[in-house]
Protein backbone atom coordinates (compact mmCIF):
# COMPACT_ATOMS: atom_id res chain seq x y z
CA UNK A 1 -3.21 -18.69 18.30
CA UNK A 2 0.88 -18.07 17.79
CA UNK A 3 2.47 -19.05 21.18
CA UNK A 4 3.90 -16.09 23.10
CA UNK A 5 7.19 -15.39 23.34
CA UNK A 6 9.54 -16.18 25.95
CA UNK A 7 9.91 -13.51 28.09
CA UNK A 8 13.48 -15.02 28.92
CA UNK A 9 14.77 -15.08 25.44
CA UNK A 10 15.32 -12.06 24.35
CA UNK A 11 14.26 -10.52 21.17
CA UNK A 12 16.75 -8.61 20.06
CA UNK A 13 20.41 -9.05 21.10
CA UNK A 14 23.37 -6.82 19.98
CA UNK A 15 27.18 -8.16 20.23
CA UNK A 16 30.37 -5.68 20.33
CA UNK A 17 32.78 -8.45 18.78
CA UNK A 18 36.06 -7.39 20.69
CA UNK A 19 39.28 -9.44 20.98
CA UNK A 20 40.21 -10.69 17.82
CA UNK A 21 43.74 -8.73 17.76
CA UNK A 22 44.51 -10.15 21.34
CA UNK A 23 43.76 -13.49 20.38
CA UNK A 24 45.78 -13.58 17.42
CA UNK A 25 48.43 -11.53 19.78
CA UNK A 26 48.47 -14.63 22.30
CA UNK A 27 49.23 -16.84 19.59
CA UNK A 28 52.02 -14.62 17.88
CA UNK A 29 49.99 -14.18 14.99
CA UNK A 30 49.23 -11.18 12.94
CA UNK A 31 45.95 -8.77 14.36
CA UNK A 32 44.27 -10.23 10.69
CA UNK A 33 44.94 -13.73 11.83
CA UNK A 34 42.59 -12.80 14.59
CA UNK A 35 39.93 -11.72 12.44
CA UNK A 36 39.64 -14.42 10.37
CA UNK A 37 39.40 -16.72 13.37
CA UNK A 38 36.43 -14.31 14.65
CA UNK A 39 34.37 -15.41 11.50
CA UNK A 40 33.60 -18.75 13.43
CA UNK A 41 32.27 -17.16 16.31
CA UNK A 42 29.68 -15.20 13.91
CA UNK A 43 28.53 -18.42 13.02
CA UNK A 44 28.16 -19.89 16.43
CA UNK A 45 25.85 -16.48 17.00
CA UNK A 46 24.07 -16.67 14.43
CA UNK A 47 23.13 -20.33 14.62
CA UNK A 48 22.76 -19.92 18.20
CA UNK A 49 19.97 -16.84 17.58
CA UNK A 50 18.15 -18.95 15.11
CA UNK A 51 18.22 -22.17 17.43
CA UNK A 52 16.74 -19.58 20.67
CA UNK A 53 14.23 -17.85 18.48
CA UNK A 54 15.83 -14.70 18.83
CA UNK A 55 14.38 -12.44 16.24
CA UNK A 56 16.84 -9.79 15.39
CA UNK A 57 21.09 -9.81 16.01
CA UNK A 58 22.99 -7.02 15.26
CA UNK A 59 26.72 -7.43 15.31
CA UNK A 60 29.01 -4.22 15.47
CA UNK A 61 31.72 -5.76 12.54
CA UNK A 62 33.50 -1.97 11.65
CA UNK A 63 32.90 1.22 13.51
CA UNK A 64 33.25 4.85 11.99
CA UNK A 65 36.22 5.38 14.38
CA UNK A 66 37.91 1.72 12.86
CA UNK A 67 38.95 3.39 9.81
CA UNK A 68 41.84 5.07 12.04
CA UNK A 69 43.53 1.99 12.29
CA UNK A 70 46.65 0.72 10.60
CA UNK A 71 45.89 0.84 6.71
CA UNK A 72 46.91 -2.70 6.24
CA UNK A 73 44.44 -4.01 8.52
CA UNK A 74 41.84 -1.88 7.43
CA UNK A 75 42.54 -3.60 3.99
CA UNK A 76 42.52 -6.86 5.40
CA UNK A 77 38.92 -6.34 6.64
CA UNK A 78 37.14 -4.68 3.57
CA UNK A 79 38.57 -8.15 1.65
CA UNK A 80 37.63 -10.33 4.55
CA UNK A 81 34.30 -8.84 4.14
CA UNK A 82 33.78 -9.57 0.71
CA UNK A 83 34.93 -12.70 0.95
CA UNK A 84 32.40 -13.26 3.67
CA UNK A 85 29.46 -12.18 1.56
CA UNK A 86 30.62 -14.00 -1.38
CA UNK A 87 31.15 -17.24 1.26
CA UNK A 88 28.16 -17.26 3.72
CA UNK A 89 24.93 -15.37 1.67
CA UNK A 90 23.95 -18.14 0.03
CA UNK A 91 23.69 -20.76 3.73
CA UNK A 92 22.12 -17.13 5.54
CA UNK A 93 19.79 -17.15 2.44
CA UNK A 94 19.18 -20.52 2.91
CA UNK A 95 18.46 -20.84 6.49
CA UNK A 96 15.74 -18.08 6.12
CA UNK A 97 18.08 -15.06 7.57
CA UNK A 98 17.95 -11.51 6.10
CA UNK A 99 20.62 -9.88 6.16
CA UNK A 100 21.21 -5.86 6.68
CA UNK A 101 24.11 -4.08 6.37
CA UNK A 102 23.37 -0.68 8.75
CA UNK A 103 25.99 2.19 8.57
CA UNK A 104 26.91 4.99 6.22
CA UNK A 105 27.54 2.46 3.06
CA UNK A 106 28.65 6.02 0.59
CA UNK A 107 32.15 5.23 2.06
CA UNK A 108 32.98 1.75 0.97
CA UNK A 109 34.50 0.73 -2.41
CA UNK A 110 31.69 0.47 -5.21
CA UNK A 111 32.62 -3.55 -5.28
CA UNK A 112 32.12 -3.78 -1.63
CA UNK A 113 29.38 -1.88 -1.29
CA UNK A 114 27.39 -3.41 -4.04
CA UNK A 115 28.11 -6.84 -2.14
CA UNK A 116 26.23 -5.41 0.38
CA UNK A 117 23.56 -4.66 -1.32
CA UNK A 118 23.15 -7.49 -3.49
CA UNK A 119 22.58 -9.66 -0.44
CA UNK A 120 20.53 -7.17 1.19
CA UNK A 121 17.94 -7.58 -2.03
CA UNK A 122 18.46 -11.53 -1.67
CA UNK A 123 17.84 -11.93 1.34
CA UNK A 124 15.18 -8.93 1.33
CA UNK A 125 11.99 -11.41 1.64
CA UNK A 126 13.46 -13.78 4.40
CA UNK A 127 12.06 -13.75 8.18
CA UNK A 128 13.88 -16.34 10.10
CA UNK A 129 16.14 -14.17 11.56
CA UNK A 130 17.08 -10.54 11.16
CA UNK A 131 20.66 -10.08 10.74
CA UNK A 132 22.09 -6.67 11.11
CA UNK A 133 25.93 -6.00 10.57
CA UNK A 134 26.74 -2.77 11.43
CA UNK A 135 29.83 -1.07 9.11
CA UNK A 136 30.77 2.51 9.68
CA UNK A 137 28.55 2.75 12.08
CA UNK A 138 28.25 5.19 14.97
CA UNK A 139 25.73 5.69 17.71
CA UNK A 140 26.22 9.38 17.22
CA UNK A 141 25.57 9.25 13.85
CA UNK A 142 22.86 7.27 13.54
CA UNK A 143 21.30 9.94 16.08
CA UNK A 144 21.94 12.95 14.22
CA UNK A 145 20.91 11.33 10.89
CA UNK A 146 17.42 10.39 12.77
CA UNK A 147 17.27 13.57 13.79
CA UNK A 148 18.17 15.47 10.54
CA UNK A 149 15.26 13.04 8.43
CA UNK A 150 12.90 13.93 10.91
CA UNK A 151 13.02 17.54 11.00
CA UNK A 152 13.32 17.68 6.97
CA UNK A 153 9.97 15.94 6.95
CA UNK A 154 8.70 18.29 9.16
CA UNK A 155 9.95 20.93 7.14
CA UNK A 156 7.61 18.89 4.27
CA UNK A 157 4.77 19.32 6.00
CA UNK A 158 4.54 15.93 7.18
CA UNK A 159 3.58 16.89 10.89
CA UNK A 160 4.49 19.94 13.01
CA UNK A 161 7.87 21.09 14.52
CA UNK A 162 5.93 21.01 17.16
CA UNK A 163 5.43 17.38 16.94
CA UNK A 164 9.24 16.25 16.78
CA UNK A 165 9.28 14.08 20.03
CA UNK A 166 11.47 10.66 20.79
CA UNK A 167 8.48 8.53 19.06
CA UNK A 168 9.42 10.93 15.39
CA UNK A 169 12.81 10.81 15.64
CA UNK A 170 12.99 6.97 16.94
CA UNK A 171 11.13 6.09 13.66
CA UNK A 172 14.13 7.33 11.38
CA UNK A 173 16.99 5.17 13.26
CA UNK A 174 18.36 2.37 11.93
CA UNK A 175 16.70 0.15 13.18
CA UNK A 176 13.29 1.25 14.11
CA UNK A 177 11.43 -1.61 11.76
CA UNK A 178 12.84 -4.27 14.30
CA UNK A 179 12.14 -4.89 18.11
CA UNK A 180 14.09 -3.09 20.89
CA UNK A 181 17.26 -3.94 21.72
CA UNK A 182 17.11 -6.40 25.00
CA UNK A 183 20.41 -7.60 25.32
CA UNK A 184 23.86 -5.85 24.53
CA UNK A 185 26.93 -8.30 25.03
CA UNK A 186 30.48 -7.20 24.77
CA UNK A 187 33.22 -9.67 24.47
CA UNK A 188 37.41 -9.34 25.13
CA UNK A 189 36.65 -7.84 28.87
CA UNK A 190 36.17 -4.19 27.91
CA UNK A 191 33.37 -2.60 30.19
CA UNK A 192 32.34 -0.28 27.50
CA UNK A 193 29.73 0.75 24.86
CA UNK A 194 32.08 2.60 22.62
CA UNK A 195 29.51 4.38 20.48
CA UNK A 196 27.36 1.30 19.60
CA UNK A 197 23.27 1.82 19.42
CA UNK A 198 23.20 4.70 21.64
CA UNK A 199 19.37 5.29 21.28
CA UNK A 200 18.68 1.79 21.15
CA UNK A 201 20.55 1.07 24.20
CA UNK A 202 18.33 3.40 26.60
CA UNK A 203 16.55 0.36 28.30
CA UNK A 204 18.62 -2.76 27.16
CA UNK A 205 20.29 -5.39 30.01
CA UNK A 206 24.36 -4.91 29.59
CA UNK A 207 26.55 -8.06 29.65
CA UNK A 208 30.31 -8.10 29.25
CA UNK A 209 32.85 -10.91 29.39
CA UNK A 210 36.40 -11.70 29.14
CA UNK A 211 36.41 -14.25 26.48
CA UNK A 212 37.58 -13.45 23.36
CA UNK A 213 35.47 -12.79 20.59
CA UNK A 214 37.24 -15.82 18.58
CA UNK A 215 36.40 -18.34 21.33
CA UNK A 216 32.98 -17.53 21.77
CA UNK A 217 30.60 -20.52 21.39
CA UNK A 218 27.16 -21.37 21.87
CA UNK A 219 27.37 -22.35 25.37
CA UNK A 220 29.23 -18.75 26.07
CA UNK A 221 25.80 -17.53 24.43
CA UNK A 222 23.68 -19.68 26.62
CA UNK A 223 25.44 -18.06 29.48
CA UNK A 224 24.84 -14.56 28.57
CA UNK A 225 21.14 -16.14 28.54
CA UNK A 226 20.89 -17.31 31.49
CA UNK A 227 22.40 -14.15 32.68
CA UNK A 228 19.80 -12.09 30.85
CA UNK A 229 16.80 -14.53 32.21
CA UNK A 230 18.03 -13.47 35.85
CA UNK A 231 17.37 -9.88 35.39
CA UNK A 232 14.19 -8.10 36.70
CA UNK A 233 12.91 -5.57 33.75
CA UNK A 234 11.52 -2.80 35.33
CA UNK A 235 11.27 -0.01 32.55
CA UNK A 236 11.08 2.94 35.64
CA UNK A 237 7.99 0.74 37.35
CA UNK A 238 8.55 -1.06 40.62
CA UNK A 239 9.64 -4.44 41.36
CA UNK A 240 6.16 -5.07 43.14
CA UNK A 241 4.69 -3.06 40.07
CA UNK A 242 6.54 -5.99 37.86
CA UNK A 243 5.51 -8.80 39.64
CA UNK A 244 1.58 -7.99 40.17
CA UNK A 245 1.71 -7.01 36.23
């Protein structure tokens, strides 16, 4: 019989990656200075999930809102991310982690985007780790696009309008193949969610912190941990409801 899981571990953790542009800033360096340093840090995460038995990790790497920033820098990241998939698919594919690229792919460069889904298909089969990078990505959107596949396979004849309830539209999110979210952690101090897994965030425990996404190492993971293991999961019930079981 598989051992079950550690209730203090959780499953599923999600990271806002915020503070690369301040770090760089602090060290007179250029906003893409900081972003390269940041890469790092997804390593630390990522070996840190696999180390914890964590099963899925999604990291927020370019919203749909990032695309209003400087051109340059926008630049800066769509060749830092190719260089990343070129650089790192290979050890991810090696270390049993399948990687997933979750967004609205249609508006990235055909090189780019093919990246993407070349190590998707790689990487397709693996089950140490789900790894979810999420690139013009929006809560919203991922919402409305749920919502709009649901109700067109309604429209099929695949159930009844009638039918179109949370459990429907929850099975056409992005992430609906993989276990709840349990943990959100934002980095760089900002108490915010800023449009990151809305859905998925309904019953998740919310950690922030001030350190930097570039300086983040395991042991800041193992804090956010030990912060999560505190926490009483109540889901609505009682605390007396949660301890009797």
């Amino acid at each position: 019989m598989a051992a079950k899981p550690d209730a203090r571990v959780p499953r599923h953790i999600a990271i806002v990656m915020d503070g690369n542009g301040r770090w760089a800033k602090q060290r007179l360096r250029p906003r893409t200075f900081g972003h390269h340093a940041g890469q790092k840090a997804v390593r630390e995460a990522v070996e840190f999930c696999l180390r914890r038995g964590v099963a899925s990790l999604t990291l927020f790497a370019f919203s749909s809102e990032n695309w209003a920033r400087p051109e340059g820098e926008v630049s800066a990241l769509m060749e830092l991310f190719l260089k990343a998939i070129d650089r790192e698919v290979a050890e991810l594919d090696g270390n049993g982690v399948r990687i997933r690229f979750v967004g609205d792919l249609d508006a990235f460069a055909p090189a780019l985007r093919q990246r993407m889904l070349g190590a998707m298909d790689r990487t397709a089969g693996n089950t140490a780790l789900n790894l979810n990078v999420a690139v013009n990505y929006g809560g919203r959107w991922d919402i409305a696009r749920a919502a709009r596949l649901a109700a067109e396979a309604a429209a099929r004849g695949e159930f009844p309008l009638a039918d179109l309830d949370e459990q429907r539209v929850q099975a056409y999110t992005c992430l609906a193949d993989q276990p709840p979210l349990d943990l959100f952690i934002r980095t760089g101090g900002e108490r915010r969610v800023s449009n990151f897994l809305l859905w998925q965030l309904a019953y998740a425990e919310l950690y922030f912190t001030d350190t930097l996404w570039p300086d983040v190492d395991q042991a800041s993971l193992d804090e956010a941990l030990e912060d999560y293991a505190r926490r009483e999961r109540r889901y609505g019930r009682t605390g007396e409801q949660v301890a009797t079981g």
